[in-house]
N, C-alpha and C. Protein backbone atom coordinates (compact mmCIF):
# COMPACT_ATOMS: atom_id res chain seq x y z
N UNK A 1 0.83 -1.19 0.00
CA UNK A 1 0.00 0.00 0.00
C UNK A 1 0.87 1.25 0.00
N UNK A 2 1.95 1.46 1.02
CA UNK A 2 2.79 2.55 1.13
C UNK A 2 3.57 2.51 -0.36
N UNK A 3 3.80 1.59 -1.13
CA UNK A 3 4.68 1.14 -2.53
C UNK A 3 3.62 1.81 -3.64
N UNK A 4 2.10 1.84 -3.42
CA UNK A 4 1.15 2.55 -4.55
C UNK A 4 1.51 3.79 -3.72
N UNK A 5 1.60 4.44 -2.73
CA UNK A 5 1.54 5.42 -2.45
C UNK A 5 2.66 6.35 -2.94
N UNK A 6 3.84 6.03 -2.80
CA UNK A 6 4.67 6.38 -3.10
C UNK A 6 4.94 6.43 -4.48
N UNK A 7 4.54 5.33 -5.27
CA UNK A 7 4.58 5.76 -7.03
C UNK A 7 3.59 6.77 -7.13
N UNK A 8 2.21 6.70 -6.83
CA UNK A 8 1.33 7.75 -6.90
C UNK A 8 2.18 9.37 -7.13
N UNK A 9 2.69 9.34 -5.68
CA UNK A 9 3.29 10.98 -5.65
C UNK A 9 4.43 11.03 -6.27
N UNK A 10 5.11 10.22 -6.63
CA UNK A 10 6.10 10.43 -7.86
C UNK A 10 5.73 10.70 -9.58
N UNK A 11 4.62 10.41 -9.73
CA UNK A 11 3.83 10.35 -10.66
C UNK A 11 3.23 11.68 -10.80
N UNK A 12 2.59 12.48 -9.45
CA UNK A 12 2.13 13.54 -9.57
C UNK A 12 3.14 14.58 -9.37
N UNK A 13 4.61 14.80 -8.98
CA UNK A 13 5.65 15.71 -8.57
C UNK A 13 6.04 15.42 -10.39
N UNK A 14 5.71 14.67 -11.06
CA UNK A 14 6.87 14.69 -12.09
C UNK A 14 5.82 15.35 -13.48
N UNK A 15 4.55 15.31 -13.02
CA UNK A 15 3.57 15.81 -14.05
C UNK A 15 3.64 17.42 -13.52
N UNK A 16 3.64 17.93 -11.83
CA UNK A 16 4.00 19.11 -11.92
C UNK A 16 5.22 19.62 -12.55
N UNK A 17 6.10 18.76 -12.78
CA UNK A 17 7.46 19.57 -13.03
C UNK A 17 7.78 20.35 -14.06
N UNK A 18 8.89 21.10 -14.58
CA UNK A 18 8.56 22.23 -14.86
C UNK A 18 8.44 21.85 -16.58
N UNK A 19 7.95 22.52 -17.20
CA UNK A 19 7.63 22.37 -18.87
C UNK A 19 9.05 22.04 -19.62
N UNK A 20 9.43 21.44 -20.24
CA UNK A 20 10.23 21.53 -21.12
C UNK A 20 9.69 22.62 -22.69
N UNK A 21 11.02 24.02 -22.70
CA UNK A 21 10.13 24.84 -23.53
C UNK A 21 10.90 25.09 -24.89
N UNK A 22 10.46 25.05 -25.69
CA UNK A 22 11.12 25.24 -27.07
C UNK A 22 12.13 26.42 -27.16
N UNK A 23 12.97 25.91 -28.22
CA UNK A 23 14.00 26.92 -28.72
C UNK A 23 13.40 28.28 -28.59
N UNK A 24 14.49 29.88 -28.50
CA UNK A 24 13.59 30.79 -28.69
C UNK A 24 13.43 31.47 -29.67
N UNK A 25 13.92 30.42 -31.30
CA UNK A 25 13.41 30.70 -32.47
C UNK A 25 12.21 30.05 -33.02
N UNK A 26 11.70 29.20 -32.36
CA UNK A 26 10.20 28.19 -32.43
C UNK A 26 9.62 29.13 -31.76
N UNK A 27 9.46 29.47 -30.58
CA UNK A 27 8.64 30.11 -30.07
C UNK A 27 8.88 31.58 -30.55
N UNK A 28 9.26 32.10 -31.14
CA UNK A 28 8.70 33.48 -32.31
C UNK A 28 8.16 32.84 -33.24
N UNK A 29 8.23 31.55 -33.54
CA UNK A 29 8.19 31.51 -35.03
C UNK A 29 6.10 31.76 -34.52
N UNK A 30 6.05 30.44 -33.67
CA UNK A 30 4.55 30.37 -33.26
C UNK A 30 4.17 31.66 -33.08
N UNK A 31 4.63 32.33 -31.74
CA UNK A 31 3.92 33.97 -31.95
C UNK A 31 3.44 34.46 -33.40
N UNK A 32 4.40 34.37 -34.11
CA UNK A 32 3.86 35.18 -35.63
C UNK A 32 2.79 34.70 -35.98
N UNK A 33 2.62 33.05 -35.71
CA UNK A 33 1.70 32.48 -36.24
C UNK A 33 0.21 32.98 -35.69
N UNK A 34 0.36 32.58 -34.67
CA UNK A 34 -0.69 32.99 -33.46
C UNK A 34 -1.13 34.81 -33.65
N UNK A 35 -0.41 35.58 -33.43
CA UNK A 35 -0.25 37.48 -34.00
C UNK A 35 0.37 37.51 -35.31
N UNK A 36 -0.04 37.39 -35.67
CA UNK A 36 0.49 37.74 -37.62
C UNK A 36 1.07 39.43 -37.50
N UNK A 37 2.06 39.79 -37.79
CA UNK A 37 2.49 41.49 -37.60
C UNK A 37 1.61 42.04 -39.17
N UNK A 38 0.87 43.14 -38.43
CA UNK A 38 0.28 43.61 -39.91
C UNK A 38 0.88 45.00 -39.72
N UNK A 39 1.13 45.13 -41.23
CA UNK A 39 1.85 46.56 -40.87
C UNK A 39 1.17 47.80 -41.01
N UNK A 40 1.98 48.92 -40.92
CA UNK A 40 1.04 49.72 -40.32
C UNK A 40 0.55 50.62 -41.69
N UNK A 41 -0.58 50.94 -41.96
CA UNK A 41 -0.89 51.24 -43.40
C UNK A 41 -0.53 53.07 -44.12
N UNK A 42 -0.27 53.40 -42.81
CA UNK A 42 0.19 55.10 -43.31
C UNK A 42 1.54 54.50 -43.57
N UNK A 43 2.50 53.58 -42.86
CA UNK A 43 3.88 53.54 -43.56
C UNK A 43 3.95 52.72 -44.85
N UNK A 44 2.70 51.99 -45.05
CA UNK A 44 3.01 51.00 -46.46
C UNK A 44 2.27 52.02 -47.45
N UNK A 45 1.59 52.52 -47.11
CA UNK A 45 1.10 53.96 -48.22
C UNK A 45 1.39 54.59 -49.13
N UNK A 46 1.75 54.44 -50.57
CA UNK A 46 2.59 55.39 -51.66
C UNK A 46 1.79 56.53 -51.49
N UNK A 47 3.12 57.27 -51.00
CA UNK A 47 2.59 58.81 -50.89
C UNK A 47 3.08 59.42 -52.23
N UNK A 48 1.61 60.50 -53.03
CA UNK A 48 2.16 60.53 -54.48
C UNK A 48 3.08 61.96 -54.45
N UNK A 49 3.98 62.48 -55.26
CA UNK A 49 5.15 62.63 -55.34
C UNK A 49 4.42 64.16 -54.88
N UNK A 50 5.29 64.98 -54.24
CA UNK A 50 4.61 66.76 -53.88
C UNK A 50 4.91 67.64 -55.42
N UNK A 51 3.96 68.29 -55.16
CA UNK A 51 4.37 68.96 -56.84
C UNK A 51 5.33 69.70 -56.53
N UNK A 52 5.92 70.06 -57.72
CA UNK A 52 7.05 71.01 -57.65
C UNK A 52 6.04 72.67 -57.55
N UNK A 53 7.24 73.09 -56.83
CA UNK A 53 6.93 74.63 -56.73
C UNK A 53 8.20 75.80 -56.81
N UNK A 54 8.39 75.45 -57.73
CA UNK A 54 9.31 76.29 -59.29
C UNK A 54 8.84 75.92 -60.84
N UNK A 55 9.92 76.58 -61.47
CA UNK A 55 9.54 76.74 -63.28
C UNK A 55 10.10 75.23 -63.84
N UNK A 56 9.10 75.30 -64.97
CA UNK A 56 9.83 73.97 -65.41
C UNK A 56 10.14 74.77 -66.93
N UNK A 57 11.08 74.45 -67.52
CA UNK A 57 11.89 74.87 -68.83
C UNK A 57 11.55 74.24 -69.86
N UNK A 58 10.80 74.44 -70.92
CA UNK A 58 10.44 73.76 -71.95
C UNK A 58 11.14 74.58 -73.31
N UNK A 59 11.78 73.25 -74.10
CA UNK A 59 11.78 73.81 -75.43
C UNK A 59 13.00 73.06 -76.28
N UNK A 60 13.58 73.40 -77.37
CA UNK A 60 14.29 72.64 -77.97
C UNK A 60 16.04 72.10 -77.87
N UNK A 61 16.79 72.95 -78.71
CA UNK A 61 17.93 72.52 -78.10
C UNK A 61 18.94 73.10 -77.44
N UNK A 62 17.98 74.30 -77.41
CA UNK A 62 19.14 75.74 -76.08
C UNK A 62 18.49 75.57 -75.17
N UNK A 63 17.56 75.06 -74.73
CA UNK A 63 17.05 74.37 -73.69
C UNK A 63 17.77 72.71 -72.51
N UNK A 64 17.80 72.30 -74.39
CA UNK A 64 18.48 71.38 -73.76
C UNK A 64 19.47 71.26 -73.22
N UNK A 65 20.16 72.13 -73.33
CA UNK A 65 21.49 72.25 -73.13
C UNK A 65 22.74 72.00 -74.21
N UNK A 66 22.14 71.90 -75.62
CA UNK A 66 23.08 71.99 -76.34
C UNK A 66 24.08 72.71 -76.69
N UNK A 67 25.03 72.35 -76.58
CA UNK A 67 26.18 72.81 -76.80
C UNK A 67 27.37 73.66 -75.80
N UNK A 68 26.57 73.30 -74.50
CA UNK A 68 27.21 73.29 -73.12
C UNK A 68 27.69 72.13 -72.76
N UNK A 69 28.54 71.65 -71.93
CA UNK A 69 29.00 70.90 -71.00
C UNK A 69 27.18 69.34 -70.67
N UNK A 70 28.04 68.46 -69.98
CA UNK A 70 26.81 68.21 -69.52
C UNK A 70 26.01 68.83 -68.18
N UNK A 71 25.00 69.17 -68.11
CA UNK A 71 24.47 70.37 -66.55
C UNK A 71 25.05 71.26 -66.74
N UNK A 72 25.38 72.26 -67.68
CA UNK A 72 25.95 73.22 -68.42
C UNK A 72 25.14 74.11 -68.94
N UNK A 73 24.28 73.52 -69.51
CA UNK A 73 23.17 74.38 -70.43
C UNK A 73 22.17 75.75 -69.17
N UNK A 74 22.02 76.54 -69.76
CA UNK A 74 21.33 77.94 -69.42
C UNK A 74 20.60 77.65 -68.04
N UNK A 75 19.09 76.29 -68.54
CA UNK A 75 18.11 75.68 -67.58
C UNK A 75 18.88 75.30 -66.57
N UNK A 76 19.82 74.29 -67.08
CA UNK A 76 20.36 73.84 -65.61
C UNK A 76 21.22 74.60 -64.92
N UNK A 77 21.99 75.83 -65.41
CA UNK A 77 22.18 76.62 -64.51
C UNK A 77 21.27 77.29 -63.63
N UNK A 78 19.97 77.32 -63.54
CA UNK A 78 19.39 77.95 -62.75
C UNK A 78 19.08 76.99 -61.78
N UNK A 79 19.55 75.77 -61.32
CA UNK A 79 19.50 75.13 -60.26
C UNK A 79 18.08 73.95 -59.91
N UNK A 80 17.94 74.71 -58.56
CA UNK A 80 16.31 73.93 -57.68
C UNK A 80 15.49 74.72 -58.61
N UNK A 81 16.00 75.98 -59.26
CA UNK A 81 14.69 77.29 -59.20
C UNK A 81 13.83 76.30 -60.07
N UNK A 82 14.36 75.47 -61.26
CA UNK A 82 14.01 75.06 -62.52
C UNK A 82 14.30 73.59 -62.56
N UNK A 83 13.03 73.14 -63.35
CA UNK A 83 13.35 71.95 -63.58
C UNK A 83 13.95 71.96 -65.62
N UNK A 84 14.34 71.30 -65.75
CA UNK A 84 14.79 71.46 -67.10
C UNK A 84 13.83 69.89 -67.70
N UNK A 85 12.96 70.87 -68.70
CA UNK A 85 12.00 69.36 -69.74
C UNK A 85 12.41 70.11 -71.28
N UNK A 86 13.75 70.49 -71.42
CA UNK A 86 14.00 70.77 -72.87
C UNK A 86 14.45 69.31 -73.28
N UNK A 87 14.13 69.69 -74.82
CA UNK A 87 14.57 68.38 -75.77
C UNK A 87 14.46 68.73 -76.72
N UNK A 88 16.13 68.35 -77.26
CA UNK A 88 16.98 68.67 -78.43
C UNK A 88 15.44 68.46 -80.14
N UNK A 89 15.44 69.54 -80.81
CA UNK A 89 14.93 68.51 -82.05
C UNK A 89 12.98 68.94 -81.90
N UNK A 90 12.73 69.43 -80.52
CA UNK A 90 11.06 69.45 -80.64
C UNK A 90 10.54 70.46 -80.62
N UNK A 91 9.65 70.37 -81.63
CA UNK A 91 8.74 71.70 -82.45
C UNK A 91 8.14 71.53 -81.22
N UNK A 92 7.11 72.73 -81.93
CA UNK A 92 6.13 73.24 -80.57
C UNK A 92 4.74 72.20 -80.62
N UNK A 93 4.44 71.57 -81.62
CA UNK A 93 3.48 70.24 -81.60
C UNK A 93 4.08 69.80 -80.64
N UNK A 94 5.29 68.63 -80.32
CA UNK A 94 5.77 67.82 -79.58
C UNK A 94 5.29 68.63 -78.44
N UNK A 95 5.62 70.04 -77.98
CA UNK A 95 5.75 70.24 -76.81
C UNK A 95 3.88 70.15 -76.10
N UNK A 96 3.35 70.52 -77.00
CA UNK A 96 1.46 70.98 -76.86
C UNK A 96 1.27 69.23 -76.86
N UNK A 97 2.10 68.14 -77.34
CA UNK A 97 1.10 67.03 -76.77
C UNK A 97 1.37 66.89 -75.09
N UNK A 98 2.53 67.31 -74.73
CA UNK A 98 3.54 66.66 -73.41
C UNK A 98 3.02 67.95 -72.29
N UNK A 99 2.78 69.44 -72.77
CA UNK A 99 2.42 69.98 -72.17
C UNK A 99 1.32 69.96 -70.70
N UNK A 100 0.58 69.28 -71.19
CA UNK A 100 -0.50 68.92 -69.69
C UNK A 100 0.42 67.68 -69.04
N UNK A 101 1.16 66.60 -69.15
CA UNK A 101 1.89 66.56 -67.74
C UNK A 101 2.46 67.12 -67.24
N UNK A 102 3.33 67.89 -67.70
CA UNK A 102 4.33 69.00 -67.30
C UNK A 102 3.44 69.89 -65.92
N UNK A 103 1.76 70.36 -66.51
CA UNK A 103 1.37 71.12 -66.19
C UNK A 103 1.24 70.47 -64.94
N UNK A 104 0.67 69.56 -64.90
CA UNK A 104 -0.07 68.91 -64.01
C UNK A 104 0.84 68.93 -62.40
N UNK A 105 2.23 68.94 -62.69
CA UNK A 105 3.13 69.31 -61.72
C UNK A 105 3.26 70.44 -60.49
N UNK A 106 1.75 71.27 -61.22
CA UNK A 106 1.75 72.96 -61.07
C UNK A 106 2.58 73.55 -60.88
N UNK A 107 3.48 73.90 -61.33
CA UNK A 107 4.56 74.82 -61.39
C UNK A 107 4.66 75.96 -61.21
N UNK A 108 4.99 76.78 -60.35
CA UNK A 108 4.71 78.32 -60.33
C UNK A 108 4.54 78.94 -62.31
N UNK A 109 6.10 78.75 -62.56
CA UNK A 109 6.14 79.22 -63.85
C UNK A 109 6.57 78.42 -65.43
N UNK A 110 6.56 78.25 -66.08
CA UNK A 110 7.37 78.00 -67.61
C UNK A 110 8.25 79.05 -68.34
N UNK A 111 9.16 78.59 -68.45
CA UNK A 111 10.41 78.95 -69.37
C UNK A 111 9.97 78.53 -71.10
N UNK A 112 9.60 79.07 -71.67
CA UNK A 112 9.00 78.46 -72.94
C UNK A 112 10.37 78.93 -74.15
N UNK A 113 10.91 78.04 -74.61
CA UNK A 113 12.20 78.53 -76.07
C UNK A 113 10.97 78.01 -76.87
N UNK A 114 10.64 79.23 -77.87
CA UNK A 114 9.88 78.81 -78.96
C UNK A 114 10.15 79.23 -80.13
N UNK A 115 10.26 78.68 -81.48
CA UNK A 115 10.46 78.73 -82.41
C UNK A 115 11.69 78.50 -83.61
N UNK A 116 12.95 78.01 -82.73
CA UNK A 116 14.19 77.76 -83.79
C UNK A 116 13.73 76.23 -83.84
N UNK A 117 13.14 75.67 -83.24
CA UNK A 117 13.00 74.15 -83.95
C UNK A 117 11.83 74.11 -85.15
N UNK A 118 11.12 74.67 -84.93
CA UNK A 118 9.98 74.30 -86.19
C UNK A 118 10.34 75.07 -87.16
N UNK A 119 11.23 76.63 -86.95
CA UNK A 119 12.39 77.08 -88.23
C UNK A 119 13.02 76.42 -88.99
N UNK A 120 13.52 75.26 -88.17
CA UNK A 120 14.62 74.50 -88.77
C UNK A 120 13.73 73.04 -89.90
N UNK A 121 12.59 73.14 -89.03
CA UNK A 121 12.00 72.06 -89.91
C UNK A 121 10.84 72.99 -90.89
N UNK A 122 11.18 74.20 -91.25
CA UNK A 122 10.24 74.82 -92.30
C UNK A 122 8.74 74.60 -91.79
N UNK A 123 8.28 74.95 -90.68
CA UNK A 123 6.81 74.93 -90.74
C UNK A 123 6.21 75.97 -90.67
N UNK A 124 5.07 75.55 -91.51
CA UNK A 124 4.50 76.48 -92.59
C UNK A 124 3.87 77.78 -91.61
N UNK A 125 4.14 79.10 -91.53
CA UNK A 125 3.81 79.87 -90.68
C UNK A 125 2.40 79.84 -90.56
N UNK A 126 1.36 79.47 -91.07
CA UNK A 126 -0.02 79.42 -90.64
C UNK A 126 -0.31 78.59 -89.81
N UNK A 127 0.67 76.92 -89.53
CA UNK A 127 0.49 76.36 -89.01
C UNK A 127 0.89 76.24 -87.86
N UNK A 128 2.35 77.19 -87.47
CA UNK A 128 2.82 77.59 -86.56
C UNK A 128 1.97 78.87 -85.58
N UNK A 129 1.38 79.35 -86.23
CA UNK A 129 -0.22 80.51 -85.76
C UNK A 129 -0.64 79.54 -85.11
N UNK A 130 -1.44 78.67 -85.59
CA UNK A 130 -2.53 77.71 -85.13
C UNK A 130 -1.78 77.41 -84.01
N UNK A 131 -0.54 76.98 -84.20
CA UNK A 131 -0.35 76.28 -82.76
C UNK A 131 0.20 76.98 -81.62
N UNK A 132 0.59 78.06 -82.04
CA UNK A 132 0.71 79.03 -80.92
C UNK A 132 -0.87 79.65 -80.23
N UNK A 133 -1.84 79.39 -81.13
CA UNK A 133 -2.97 79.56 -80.84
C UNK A 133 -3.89 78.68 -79.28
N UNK A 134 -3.20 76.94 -79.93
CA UNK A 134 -3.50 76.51 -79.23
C UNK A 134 -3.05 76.23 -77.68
N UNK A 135 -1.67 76.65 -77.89
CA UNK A 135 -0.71 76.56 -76.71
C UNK A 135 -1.06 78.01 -75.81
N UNK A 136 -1.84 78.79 -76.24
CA UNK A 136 -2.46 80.30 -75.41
C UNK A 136 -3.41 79.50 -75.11
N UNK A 137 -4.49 78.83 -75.14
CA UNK A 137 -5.63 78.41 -75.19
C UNK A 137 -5.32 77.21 -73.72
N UNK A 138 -4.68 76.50 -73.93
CA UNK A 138 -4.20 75.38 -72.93
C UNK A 138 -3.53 76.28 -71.88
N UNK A 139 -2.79 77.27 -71.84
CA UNK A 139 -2.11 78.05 -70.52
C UNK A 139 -3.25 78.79 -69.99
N UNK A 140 -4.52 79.22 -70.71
CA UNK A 140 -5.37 80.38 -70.08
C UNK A 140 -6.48 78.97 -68.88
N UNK A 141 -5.75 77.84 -69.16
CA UNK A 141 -6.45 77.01 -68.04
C UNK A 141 -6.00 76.79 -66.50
N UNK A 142 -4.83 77.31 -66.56
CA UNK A 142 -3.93 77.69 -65.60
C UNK A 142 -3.78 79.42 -64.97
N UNK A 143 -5.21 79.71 -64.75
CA UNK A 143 -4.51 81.28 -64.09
C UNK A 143 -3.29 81.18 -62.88
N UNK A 144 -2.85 81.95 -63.26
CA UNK A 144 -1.69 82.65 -62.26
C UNK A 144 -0.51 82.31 -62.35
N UNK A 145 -0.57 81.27 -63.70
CA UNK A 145 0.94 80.89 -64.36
C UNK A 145 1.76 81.80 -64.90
N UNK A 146 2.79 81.53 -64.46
CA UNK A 146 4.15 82.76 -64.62
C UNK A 146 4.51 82.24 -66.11
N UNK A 147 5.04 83.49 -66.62
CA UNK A 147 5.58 82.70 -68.29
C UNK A 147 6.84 83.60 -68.22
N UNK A 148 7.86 83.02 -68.94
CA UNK A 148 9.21 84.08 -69.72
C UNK A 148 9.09 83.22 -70.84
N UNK A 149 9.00 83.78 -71.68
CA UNK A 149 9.28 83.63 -73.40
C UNK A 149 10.49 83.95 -74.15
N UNK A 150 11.34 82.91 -74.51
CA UNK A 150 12.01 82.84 -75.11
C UNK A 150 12.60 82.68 -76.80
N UNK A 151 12.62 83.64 -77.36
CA UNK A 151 12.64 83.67 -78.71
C UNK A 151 13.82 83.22 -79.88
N UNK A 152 13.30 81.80 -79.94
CA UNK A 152 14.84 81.25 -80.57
C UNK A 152 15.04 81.35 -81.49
N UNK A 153 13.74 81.77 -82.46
CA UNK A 153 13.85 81.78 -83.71
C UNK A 153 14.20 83.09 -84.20
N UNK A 154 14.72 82.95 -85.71
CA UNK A 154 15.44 84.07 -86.49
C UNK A 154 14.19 84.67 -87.22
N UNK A 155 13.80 83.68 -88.22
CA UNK A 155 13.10 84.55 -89.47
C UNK A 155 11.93 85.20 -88.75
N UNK A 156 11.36 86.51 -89.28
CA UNK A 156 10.12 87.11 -88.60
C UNK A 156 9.05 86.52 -88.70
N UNK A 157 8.86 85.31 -89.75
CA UNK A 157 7.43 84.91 -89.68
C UNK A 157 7.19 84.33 -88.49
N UNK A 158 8.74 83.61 -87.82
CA UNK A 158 8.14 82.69 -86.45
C UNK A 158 8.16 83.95 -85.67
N UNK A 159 9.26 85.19 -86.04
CA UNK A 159 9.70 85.66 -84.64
C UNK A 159 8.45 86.74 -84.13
N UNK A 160 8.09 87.72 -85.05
CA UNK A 160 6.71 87.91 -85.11
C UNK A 160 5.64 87.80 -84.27
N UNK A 161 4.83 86.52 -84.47
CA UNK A 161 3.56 85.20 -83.57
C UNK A 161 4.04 84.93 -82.55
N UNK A 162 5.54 84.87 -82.07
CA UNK A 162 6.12 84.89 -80.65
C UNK A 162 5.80 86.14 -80.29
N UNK A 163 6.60 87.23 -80.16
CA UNK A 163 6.17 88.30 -79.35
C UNK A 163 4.92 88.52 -79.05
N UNK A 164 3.47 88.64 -80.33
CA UNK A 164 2.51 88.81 -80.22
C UNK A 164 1.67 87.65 -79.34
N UNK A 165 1.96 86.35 -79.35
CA UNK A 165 1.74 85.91 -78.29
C UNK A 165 2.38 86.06 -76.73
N UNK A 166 3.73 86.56 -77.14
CA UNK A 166 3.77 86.27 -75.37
C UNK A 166 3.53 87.93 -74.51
N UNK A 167 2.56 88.68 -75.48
CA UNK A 167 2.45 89.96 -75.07
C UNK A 167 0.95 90.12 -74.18
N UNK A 168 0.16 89.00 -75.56
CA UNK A 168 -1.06 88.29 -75.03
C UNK A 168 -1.04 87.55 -73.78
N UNK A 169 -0.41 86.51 -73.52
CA UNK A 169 -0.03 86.14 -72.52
C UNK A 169 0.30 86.51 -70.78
N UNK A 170 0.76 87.93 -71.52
CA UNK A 170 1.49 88.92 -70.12
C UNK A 170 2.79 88.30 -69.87
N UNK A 171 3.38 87.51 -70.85
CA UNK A 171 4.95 87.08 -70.26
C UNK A 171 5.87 87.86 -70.63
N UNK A 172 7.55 87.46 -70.03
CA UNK A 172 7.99 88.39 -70.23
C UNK A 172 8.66 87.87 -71.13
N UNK A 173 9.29 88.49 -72.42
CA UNK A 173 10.08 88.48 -73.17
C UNK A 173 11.48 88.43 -73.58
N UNK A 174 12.17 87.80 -74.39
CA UNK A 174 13.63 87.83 -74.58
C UNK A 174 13.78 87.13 -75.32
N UNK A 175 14.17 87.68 -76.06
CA UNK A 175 14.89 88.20 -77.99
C UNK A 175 15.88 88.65 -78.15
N UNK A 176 16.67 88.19 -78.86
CA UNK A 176 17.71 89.38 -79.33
C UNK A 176 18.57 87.76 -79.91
N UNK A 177 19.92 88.92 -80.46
CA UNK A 177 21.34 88.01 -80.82
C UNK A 177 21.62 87.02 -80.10
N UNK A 178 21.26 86.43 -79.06
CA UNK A 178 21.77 85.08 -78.42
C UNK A 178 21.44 84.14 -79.10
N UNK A 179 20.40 83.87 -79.98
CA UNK A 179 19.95 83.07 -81.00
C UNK A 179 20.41 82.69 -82.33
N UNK A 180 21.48 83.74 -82.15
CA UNK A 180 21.35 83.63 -83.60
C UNK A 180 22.41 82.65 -84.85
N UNK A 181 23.49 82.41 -83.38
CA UNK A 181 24.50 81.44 -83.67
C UNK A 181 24.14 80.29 -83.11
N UNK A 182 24.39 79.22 -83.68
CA UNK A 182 24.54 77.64 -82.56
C UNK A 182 25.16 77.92 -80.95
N UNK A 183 24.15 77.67 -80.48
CA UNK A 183 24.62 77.24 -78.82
C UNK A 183 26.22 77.05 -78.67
N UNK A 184 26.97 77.35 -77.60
CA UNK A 184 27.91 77.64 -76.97
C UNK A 184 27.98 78.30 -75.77
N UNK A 185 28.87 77.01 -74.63
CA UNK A 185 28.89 77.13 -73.28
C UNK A 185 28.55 79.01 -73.21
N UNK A 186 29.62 79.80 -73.30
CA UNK A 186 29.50 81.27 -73.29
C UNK A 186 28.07 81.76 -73.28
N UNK A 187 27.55 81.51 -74.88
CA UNK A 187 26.09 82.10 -74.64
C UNK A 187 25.24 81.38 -73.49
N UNK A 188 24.73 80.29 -73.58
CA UNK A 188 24.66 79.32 -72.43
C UNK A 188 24.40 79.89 -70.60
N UNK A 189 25.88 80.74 -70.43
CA UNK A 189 25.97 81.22 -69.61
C UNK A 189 25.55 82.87 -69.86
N UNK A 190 25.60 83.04 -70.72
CA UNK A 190 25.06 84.73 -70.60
C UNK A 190 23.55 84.74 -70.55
N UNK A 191 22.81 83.58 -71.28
CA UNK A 191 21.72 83.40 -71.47
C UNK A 191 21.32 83.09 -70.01
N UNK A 192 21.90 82.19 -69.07
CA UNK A 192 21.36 82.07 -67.59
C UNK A 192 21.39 83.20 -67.01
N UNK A 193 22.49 83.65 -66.99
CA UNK A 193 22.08 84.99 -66.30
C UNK A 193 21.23 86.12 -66.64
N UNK A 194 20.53 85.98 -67.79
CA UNK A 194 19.29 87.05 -68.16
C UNK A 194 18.07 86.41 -67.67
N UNK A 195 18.30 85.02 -67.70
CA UNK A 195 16.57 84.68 -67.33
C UNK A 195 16.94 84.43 -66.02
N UNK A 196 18.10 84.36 -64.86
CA UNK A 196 17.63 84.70 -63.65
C UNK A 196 17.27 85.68 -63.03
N UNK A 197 17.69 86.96 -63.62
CA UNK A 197 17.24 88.38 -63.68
C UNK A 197 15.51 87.82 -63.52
N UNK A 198 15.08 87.61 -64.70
CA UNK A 198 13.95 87.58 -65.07
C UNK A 198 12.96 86.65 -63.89
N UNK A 199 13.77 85.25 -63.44
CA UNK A 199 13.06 85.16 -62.29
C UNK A 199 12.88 85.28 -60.63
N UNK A 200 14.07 86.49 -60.55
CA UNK A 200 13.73 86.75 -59.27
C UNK A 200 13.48 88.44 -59.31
């Protein structure tokens, strides 16, 4: 009797005893299982990009920076002020399809070079009207957009429909001899420093 007794309480001291407990990479692993980590949804959130609030530079290849250095050209001398969306080669069509993303950025202002590219490709001055027509028409959707107008072109039929548009407009203007040779660092740099005049 004392022999059941005694297995008895050996039986019950060894069922109290203490847990044998898993590694303490099993037991995270279970937690996760058991609490799944959800994350937190303002940090997994694509926050969409802040618009810019400066000029963005549109226009052909004194825009682009041809014939400066690379980050050389006029635009990119003006720094944060400006974003530079010139490209070598594009009439003012190209620019009126691309124009509303650009816009959409809201930009305080535009840097517009208009007219030595569609010079160079002979377009037909009525058709160059029209589209200066339409490119007034698409900016008057934007009140309070800043403009400087830049006049790249030579012959008067383009140079002309520039001024008279960017007078319409209320922008400010700049013309003259910097145009009138192929791009070079020099002009480049004389040319930045007139249109930072112009934007501060």
């Amino acid at each position: 009797m004392r022999y059941k007794a005694l297995v008895c309480m050996l039986w019950l001291l060894w069922g109290c005893g203490p847990v044998a407990e898993a590694p303490e990479d099993q037991r995270q692993t279970r937690q996760q299982q058991q609490f799944p980590v959800v994350a937190n949804p303002i940090e997994t959130e694509i926050m969409p990009p802040k618009p810019h609030q400066g000029w963005i530079a549109c226009g052909g290849r004194w825009t682009a920076g041809e014939g400066a250095g690379i980050g050389a050209g006029f635009a990119d001398q003006l720094e944060a002020a400006v974003v530079n969306a010139g490209i070598t080669g594009e009439p003012l069509p190209g620019l009126l399809q691309r124009l509303p993303q650009l816009l959409d950025r809201k930009p305080d202002g535009l840097i517009l070079e208009v007219g030595q590219e569609d010079e160079a490709l002979n377009a037909p001055p009525k058709a160059f009207q029209k589209h200066l027509n339409t490119l007034g028409t698409k900016l008057s959707e934007y009140p309070g957009l800043k403009l400087i107008v830049l006049v790249s072109a030579q012959d008067a039929s383009y140079r002309e429909p520039i001024a008279a548009f960017a007078e319409k407009q209320g922008a400010q203007l700049l013309s003259g001899d910097a145009f009138a040779s192929p791009p070079t660092a020099v002009q480049h740099d004389a040319l930045a420093e007139q249109v930072r005049q112009m934007l501060y």
